[in-house]
N, C-alpha and C. Protein backbone atom coordinates (compact mmCIF):
# COMPACT_ATOMS: atom_id res chain seq x y z
N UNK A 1 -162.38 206.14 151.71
CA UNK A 1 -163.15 204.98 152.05
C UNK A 1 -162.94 203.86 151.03
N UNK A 2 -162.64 204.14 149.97
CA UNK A 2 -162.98 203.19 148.41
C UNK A 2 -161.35 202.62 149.18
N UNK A 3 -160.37 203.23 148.93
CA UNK A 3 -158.80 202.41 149.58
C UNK A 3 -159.03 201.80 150.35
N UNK A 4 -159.97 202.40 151.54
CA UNK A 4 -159.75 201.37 152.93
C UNK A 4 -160.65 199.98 152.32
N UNK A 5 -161.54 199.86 151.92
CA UNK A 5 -162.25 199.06 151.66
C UNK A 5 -161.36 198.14 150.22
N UNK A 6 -160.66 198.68 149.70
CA UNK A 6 -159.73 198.01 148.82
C UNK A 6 -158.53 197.09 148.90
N UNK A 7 -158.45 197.76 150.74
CA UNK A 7 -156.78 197.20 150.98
C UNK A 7 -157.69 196.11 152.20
N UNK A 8 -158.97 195.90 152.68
CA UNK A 8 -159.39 195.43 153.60
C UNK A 8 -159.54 195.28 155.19
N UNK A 9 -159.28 197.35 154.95
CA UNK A 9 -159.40 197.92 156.49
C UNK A 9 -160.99 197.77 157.34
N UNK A 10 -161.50 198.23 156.02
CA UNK A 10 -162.85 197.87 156.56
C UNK A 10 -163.95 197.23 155.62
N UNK A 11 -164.97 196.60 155.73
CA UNK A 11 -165.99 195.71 154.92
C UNK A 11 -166.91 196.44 154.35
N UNK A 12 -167.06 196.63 153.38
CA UNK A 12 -168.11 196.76 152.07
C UNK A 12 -169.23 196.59 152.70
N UNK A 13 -170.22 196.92 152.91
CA UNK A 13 -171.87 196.65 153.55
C UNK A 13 -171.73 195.47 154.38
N UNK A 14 -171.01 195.76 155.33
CA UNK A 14 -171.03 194.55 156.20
C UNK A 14 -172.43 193.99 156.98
N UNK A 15 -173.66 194.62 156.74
CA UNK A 15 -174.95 194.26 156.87
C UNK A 15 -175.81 194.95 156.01
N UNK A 16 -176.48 193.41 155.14
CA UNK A 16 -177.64 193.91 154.05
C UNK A 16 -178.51 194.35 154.48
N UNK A 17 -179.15 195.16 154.43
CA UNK A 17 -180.46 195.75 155.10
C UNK A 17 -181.91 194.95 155.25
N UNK A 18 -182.48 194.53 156.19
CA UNK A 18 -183.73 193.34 156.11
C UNK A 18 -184.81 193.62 155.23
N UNK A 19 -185.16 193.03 154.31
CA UNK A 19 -185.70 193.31 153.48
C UNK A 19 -187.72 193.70 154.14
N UNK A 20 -187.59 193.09 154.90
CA UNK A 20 -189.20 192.59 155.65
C UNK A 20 -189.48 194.53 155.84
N UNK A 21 -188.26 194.96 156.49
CA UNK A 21 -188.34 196.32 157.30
C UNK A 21 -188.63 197.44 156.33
N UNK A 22 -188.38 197.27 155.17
CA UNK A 22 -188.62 198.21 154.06
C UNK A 22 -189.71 198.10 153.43
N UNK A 23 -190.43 197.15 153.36
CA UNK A 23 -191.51 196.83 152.49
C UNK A 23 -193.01 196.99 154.31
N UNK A 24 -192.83 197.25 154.92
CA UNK A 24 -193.46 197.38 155.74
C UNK A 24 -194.49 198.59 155.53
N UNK A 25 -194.21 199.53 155.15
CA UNK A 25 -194.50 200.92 155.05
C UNK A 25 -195.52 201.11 153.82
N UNK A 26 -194.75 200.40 152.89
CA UNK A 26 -195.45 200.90 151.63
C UNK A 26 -196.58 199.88 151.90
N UNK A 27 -196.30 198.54 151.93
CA UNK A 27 -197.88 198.28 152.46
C UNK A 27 -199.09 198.78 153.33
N UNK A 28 -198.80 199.26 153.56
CA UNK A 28 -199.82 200.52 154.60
C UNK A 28 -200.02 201.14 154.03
N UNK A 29 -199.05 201.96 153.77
CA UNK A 29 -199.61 203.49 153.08
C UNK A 29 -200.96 203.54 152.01
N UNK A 30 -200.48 201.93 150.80
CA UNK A 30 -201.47 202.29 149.74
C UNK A 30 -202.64 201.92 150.58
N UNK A 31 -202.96 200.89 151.28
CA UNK A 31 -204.18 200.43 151.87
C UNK A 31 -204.78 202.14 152.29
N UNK A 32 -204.13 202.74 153.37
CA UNK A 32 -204.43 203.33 154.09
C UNK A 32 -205.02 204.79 153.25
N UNK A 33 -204.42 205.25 152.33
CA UNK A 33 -204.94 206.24 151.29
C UNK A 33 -206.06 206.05 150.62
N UNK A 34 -205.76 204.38 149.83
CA UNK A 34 -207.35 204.08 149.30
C UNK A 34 -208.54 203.88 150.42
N UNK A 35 -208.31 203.94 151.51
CA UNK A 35 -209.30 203.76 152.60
C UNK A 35 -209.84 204.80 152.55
N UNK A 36 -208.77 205.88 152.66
CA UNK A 36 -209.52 207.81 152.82
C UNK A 36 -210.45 208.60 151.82
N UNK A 37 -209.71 207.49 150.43
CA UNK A 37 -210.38 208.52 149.40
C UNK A 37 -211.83 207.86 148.83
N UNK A 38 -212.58 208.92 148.25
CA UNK A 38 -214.46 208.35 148.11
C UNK A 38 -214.00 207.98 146.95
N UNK A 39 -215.03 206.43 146.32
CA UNK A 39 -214.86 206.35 144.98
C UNK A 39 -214.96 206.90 143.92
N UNK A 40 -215.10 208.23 143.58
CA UNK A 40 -214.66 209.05 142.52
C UNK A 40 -213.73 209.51 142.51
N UNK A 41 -212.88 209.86 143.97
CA UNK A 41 -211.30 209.96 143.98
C UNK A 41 -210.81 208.92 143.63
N UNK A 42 -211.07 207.69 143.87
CA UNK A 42 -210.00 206.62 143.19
C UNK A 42 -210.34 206.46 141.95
N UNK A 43 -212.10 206.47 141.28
CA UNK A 43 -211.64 206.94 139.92
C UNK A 43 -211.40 207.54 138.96
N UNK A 44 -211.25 209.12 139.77
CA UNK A 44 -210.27 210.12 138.61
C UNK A 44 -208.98 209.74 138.31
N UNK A 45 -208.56 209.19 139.83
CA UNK A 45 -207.01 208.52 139.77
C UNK A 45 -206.48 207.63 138.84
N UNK A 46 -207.73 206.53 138.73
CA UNK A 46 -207.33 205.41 138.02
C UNK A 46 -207.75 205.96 136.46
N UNK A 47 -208.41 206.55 135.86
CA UNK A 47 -208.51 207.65 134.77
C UNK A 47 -207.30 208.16 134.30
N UNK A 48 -206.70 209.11 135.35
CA UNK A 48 -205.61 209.94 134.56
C UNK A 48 -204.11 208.71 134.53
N UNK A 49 -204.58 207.80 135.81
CA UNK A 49 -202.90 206.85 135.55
C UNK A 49 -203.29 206.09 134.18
N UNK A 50 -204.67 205.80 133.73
CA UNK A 50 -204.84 204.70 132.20
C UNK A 50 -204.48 206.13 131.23
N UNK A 51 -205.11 206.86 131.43
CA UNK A 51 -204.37 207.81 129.94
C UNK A 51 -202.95 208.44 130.35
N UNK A 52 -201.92 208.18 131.03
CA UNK A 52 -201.00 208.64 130.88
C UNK A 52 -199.91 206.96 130.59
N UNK A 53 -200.58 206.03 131.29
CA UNK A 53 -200.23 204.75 130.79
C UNK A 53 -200.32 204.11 129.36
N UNK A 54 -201.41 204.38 128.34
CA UNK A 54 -201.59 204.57 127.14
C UNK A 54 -201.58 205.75 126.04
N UNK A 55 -201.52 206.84 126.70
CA UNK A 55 -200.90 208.18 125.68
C UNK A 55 -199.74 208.51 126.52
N UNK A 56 -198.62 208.05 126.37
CA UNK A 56 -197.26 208.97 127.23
C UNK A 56 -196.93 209.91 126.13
N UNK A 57 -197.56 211.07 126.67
CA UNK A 57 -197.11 212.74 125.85
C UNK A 57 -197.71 212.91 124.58
C-alpha cells in the first residue's frame, strides 16, 4: 500500500473524516451518565479524580 500510494496509484486519505460525527457521542455520553448517577456518586468521583490529579503515585 505505502508503494502504491508513493508511485500515485492510489490517494492517501482521500476523505478526512467529519469532524461533527465524532464528537457527537461523547457529548451524550458524559451528560447522560452524570444524569444516572446520585450526588454522592459524582462526588466520590470528583474526590478520587482531585487526589489522583494532585498526588500522581
Amino acid at each position: 500500500m505505502v508503494a502504491k500510494i508513493a508511485t500515485g496509484e492510489v490517494e492517501d486519505n482521500p476523505k478526512a473524516p467529519d469532524p461533527t460525527y465524532h464528537s457527537r457521542g461523547g457529548k451524550k455520553g458524559g451528560a447522560a451518565r452524570a444524569a444516572k448517577l446520585s450526588p454522592a456518586e459524582r462526588s466520590e468521583i470528583a474526590k478520587k479524580a482531585a487526589a489522583r490529579r494532585w498526588n500522581p503515585r
